[in-house]
Protein backbone atom coordinates (compact mmCIF):
# COMPACT_ATOMS: atom_id res chain seq x y z
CA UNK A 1 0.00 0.00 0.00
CA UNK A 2 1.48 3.35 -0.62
CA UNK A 3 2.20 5.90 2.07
CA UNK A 4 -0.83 8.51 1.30
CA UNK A 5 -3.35 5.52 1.70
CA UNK A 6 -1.77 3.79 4.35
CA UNK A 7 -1.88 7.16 6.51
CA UNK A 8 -5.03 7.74 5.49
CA UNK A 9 -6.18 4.65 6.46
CA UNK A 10 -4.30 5.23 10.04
CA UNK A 11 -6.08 8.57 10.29
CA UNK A 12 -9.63 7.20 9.20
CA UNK A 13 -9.32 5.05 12.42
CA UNK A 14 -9.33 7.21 14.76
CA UNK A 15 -12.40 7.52 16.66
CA UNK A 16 -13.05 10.85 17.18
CA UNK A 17 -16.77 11.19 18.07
CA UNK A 18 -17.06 8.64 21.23
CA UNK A 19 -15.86 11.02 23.62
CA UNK A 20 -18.94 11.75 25.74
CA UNK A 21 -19.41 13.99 28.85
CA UNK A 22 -19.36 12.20 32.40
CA UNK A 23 -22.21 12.19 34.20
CA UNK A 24 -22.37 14.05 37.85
CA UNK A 25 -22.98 10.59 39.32
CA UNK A 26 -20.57 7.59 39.76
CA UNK A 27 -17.80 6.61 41.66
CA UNK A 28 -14.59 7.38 40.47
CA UNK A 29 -11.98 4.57 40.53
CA UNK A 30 -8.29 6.35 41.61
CA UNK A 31 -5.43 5.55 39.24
CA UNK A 32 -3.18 3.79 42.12
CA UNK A 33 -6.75 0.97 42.71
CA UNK A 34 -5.70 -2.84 42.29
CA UNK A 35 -8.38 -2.99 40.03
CA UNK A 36 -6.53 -1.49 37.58
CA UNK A 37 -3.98 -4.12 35.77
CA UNK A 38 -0.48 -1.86 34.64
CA UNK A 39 2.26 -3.26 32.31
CA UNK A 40 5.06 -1.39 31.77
CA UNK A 41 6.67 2.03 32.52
CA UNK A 42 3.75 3.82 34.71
CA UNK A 43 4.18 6.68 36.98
CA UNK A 44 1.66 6.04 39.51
CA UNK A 45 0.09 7.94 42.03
CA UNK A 46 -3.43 8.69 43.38
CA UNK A 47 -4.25 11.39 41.51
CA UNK A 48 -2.81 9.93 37.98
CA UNK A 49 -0.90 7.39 36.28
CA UNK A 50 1.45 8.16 33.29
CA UNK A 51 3.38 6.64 30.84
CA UNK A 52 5.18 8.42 27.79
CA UNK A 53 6.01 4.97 26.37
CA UNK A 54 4.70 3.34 23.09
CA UNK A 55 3.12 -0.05 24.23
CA UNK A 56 2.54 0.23 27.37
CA UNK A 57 -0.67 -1.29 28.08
CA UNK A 58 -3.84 -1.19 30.44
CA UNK A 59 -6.30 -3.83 31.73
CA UNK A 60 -9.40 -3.60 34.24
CA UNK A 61 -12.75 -5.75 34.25
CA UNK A 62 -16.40 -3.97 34.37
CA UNK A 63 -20.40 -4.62 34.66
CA UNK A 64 -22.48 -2.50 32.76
CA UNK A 65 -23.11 -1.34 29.27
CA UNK A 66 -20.05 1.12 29.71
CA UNK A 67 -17.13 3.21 31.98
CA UNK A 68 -15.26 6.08 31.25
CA UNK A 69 -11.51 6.63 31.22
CA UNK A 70 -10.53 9.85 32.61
CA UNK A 71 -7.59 11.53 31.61
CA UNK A 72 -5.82 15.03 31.49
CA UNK A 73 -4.68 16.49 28.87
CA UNK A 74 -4.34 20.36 29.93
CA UNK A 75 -0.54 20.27 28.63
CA UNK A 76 -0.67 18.33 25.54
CA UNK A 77 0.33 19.57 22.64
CA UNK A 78 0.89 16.30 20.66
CA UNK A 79 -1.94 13.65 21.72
CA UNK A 80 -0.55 10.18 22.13
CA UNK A 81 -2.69 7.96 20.25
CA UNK A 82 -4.16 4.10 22.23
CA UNK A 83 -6.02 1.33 21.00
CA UNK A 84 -8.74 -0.02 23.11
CA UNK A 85 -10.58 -3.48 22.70
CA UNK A 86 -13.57 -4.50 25.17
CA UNK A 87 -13.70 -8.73 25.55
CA UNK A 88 -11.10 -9.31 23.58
CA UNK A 89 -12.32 -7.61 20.19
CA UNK A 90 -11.13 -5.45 17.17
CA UNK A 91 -9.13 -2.74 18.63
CA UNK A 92 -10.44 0.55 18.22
CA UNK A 93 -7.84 3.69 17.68
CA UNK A 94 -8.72 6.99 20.18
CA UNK A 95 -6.45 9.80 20.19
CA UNK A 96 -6.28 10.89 24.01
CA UNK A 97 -7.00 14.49 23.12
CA UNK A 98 -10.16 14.94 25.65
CA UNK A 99 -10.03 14.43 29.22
CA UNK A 100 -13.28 11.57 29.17
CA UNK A 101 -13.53 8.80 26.71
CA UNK A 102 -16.33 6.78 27.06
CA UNK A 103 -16.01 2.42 26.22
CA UNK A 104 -19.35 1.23 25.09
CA UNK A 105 -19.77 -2.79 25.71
CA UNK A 106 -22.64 -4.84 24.70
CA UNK A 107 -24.61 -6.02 27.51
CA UNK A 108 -24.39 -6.22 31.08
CA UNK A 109 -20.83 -7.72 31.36
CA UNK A 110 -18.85 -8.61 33.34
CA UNK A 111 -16.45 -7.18 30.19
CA UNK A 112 -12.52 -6.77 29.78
CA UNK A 113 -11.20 -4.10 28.40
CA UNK A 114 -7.04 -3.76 27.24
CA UNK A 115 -6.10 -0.30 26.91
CA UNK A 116 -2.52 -0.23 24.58
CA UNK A 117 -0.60 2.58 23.83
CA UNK A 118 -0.12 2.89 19.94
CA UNK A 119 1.82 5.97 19.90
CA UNK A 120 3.70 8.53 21.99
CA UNK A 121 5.24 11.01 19.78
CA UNK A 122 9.11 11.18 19.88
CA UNK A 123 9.69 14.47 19.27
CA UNK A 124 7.05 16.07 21.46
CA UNK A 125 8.81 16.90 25.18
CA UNK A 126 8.00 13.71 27.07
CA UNK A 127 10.45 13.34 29.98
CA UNK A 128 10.70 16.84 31.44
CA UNK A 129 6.74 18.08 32.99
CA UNK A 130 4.76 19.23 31.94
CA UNK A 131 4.54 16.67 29.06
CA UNK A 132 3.87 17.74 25.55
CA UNK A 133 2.68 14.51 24.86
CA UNK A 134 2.19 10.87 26.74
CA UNK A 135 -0.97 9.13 28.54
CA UNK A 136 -1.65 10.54 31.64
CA UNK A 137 -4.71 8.61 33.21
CA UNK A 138 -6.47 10.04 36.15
CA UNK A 139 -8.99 7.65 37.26
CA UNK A 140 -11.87 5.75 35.71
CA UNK A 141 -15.42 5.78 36.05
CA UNK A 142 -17.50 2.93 35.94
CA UNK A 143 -18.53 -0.12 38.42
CA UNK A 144 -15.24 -2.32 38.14
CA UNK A 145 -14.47 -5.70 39.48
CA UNK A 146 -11.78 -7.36 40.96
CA UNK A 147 -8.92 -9.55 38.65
CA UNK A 148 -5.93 -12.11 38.77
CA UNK A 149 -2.98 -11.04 36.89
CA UNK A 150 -0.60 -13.16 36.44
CA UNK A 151 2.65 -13.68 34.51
CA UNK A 152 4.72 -16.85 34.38
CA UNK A 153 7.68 -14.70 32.64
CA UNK A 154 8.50 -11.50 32.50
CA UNK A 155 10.03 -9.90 29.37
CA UNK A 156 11.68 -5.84 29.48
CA UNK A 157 12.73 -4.38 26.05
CA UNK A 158 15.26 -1.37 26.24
CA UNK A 159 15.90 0.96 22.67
CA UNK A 160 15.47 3.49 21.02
CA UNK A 161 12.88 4.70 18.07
CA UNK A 162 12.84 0.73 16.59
CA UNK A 163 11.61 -0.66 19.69
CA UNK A 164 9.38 2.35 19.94
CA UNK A 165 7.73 1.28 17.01
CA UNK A 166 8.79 4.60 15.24
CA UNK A 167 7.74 4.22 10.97
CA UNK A 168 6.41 0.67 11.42
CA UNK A 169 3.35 1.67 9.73
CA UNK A 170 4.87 4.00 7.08
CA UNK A 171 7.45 5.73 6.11
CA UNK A 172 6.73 9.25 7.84
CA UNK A 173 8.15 9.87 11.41
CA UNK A 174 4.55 10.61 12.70
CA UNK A 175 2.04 9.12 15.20
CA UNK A 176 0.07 7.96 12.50
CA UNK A 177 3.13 6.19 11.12
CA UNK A 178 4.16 4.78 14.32
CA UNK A 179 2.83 1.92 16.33
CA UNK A 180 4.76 0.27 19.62
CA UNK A 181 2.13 -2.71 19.61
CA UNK A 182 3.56 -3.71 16.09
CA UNK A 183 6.59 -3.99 17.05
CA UNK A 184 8.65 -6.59 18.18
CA UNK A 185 8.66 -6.52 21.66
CA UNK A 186 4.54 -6.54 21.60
CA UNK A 187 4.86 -8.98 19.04
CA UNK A 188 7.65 -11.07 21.44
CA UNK A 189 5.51 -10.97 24.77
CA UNK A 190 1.99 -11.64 23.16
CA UNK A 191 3.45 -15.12 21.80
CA UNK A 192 5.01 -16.19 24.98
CA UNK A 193 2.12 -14.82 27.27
CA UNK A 194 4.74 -12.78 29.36
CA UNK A 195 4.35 -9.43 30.84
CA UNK A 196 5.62 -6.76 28.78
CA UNK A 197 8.19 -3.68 29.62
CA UNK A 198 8.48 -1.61 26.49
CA UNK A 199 10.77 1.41 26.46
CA UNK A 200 12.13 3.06 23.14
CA UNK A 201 12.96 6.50 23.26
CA UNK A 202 13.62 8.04 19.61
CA UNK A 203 17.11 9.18 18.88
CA UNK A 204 18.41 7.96 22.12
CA UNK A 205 22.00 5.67 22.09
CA UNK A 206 24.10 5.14 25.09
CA UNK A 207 26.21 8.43 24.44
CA UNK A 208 23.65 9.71 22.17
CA UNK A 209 20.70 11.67 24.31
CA UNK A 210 16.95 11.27 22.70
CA UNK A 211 14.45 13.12 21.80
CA UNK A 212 11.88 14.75 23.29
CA UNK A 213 13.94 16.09 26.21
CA UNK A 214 15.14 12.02 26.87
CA UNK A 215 18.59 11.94 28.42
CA UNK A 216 21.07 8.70 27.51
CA UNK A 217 20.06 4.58 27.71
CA UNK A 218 22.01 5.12 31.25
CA UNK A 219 20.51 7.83 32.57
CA UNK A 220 16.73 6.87 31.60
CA UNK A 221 17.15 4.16 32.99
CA UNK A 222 15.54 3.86 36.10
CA UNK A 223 12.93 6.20 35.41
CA UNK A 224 9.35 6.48 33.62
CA UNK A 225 10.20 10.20 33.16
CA UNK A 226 12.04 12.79 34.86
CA UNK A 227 11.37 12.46 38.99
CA UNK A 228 9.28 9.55 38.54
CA UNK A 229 11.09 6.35 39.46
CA UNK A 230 9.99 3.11 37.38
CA UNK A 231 9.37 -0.13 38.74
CA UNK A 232 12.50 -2.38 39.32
CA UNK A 233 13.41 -4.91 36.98
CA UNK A 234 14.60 -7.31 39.93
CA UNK A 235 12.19 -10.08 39.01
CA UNK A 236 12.63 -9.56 34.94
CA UNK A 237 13.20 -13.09 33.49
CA UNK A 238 14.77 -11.56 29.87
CA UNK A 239 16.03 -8.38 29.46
CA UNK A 240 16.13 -7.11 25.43
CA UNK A 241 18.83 -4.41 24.69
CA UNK A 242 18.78 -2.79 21.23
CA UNK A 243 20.99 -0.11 21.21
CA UNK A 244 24.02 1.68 19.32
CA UNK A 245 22.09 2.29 16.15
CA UNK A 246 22.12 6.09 16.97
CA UNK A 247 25.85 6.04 18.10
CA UNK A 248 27.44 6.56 14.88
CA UNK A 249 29.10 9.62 15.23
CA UNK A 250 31.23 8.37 18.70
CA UNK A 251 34.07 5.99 18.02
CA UNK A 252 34.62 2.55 19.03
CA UNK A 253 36.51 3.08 22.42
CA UNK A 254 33.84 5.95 23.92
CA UNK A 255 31.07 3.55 23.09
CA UNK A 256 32.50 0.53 24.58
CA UNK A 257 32.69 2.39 27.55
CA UNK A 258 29.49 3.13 27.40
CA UNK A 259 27.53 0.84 26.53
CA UNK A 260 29.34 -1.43 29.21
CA UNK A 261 27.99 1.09 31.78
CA UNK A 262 24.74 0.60 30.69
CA UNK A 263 24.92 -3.43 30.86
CA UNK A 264 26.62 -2.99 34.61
CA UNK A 265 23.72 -0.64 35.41
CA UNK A 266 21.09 -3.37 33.52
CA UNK A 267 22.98 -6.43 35.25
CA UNK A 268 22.69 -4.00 38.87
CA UNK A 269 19.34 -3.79 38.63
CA UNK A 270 18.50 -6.92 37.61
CA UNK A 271 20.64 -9.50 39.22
CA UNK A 272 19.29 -12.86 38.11
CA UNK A 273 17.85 -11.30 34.21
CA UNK A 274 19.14 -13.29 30.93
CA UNK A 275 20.32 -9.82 28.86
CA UNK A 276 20.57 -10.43 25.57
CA UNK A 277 22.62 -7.65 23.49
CA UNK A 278 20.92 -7.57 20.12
CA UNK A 279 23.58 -6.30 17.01
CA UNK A 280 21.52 -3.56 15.24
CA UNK A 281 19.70 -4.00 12.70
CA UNK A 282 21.93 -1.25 10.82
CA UNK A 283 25.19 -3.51 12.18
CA UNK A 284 26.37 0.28 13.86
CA UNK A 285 28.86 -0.67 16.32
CA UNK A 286 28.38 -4.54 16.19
CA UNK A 287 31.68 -5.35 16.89
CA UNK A 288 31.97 -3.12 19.64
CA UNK A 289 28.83 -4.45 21.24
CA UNK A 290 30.02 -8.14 20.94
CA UNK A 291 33.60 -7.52 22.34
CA UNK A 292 31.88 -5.78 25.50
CA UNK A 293 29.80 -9.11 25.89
CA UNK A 294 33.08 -10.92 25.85
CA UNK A 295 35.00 -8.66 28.24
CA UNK A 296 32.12 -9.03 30.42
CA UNK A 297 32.14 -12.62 30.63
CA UNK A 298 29.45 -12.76 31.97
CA UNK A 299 27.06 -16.33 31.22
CA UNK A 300 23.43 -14.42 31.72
CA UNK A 301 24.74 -11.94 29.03
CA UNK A 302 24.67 -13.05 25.26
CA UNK A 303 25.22 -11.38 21.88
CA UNK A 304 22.42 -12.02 19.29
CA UNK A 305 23.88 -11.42 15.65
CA UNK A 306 20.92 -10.48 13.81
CA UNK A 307 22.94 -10.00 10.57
CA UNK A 308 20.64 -11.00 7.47
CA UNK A 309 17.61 -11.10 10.07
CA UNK A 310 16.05 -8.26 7.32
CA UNK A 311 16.70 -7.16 3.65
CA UNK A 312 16.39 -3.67 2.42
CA UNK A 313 15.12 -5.16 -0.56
CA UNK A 314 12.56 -7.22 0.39
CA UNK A 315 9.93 -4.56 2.20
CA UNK A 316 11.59 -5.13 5.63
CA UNK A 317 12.10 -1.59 6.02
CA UNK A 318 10.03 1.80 5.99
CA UNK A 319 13.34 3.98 4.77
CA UNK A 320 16.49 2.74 5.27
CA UNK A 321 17.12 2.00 9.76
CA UNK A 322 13.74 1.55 10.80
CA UNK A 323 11.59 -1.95 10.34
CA UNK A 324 8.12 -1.93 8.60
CA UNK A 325 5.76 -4.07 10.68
CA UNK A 326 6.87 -7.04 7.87
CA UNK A 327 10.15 -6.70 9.23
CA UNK A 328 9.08 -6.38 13.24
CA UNK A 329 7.64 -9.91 12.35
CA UNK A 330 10.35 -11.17 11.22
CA UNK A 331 12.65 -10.33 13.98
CA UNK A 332 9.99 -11.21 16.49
CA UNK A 333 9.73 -15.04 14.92
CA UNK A 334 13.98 -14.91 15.19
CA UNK A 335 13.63 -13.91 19.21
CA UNK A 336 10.57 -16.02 20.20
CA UNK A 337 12.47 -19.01 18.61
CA UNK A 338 15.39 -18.45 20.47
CA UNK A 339 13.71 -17.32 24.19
CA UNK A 340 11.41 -20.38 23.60
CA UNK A 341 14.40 -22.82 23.13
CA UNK A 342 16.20 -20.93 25.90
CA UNK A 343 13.12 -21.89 27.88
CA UNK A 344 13.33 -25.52 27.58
């Protein structure tokens, strides 16, 4: 499909019309309530929970014909853009850009509802608040019930605007363009019915700072956004590391330095994690990256050569770095293979 149609396409999903005032009546459900099922990089508190990362998703059960997510959006500039399905059905595309959106379910439930993020623009300011652009939830409204999560594994992908999700649609760097549940970490997790930490930043490297007001791999780490600490990744099973693709201009002795900083801050924080180091898809600093793996000597830490894992040639690629969802397939199938045999 060519680029006009497929953004048109993108844009013609967008449901812009659902957003419906909230009634005076109704209990209000706080953003920090168990009810409320959180995967990946949330700040949360009692008066909202935010994420500024592509893929990050959202679960909660309801009865009723309905419920209203509540957000606020006095600062945006940029809306992020979120699928929601109810029970497990076509997901619909919203662009948070109104502080109520109302989820319409048919009959009296009890329903499901997944809340994804599709979108949160890279270039908009995102770390620093106020934020330009990200999901910031502030409570829901609506008679919820109770749920079980849980995970047997637990999977955390670290990169920049290719785990993001950045172009995976088409070939414009846009929200419409861009979608973090196409991409291979989503694609990863969903197969192997893990949890799911997402985190690409565009632009970002580990000397290279990323857009949107994102400081370096090392220094983001840690952190859902500036002063808001993330979750630990003490208990993460697999830990995904694509990174070095925006390093270009530093040479090979100022990355290895810093890119091993980053793995000794990963390995810190996550004791007991297999880290894989993934070669970029570009091959930027590949050697580099697989001579720190070997200095580290470290058994939990492997290289994964993904040379030849895409073609430029065969529709792999929207432009010339970032993957097309065709090619987020492909290097999903390469890493499920290889976690699921790791499993056994």
């Amino acid at each position: 499909m060519r680029r006009s149609c497929l953004i048109a396409a993108v844009t013609a999903g967008l449901v812009m019309g659902a957003v419906q005032p909230v009634a005076a009546s109704g209990d209000v459900v706080r953003p920090d309530d168990r009810r409320l099922a959180y995967e990946g990089h949330w700040g949360r508190t009692a008066e909202a929970a935010v994420t500024v990362n592509s893929g990050a998703r959202l679960g909660f059960r309801f009865t009723g014909d309905s419920v209203h997510a509540l957000f606020d959006v006095s600062s945006v500039t940029v809306p992020a853009q979120i699928y929601v399905s109810v029970d497990h059905g076509p997901k619909q595309l919203y662009a948070v850009d109104h502080s109520d959106l109302e989820i319409r379910a048919t009959g009296r439930g009890p329903h499901t509802v997944e809340l994804s993020v599709k979108d949160v623009f890279s270039r908009a300011e995102r770390w620093t608040p106020p934020l330009e652009t990200g999901v910031v939830l502030t409570g829901v409204r609506g008679r919820l019930l109770g749920q079980k999560v849980h995970h047997a594994r637990q999977l955390a992908f670290y990169g920049d605007s290719i785990t993001q999700g950045v172009m995976s649609l088409c070939d414009v760097n846009t929200s419409d363009c861009a979608d973090g549940t196409a991409a291979y970490p989503t694609l990863v997790a969903d197969a192997l019915h893990t949890s799911l930490t997402q985190v690409g930043f565009g632009r970002q490297g580990v000397i290279q700072t990323g857009n949107g007001g994102v400081p370096t791999a090392s220094d983001a780490y840690g952190w859902n956004y500036a002063g808001s600490r993330a979750d630990s990744d003490r208990k993460a099973d697999v830990i995904v590391v694509n990174q070095g693709t925006n390093d270009t201009a530093w040479g090979p002795a100022e990355f290895r330095a810093a890119y091993r900083t980053y793995l000794d801050k990963l390995r810190a924080a996550a004791p007991h994690a297999r880290i894989l180091a993934l070669r970029p898809f570009s091959g930027a600093h590949a050697e580099d990256i697989a001579a720190v793996v070997a200095e580290l000597a470290d058994t939990r830490i492997g290289f994964v050569d993904t040379t030849d894992w895409l073609s430029l040639t065969d529709g792999d690629f929207n432009g010339t770095v970032h993957p097309s969802s065709q090619g987020h397939r492909k290097v999903a199938d390469r890493l499920i293979a290889l976690l699921a045999k790791e499993q056994r």
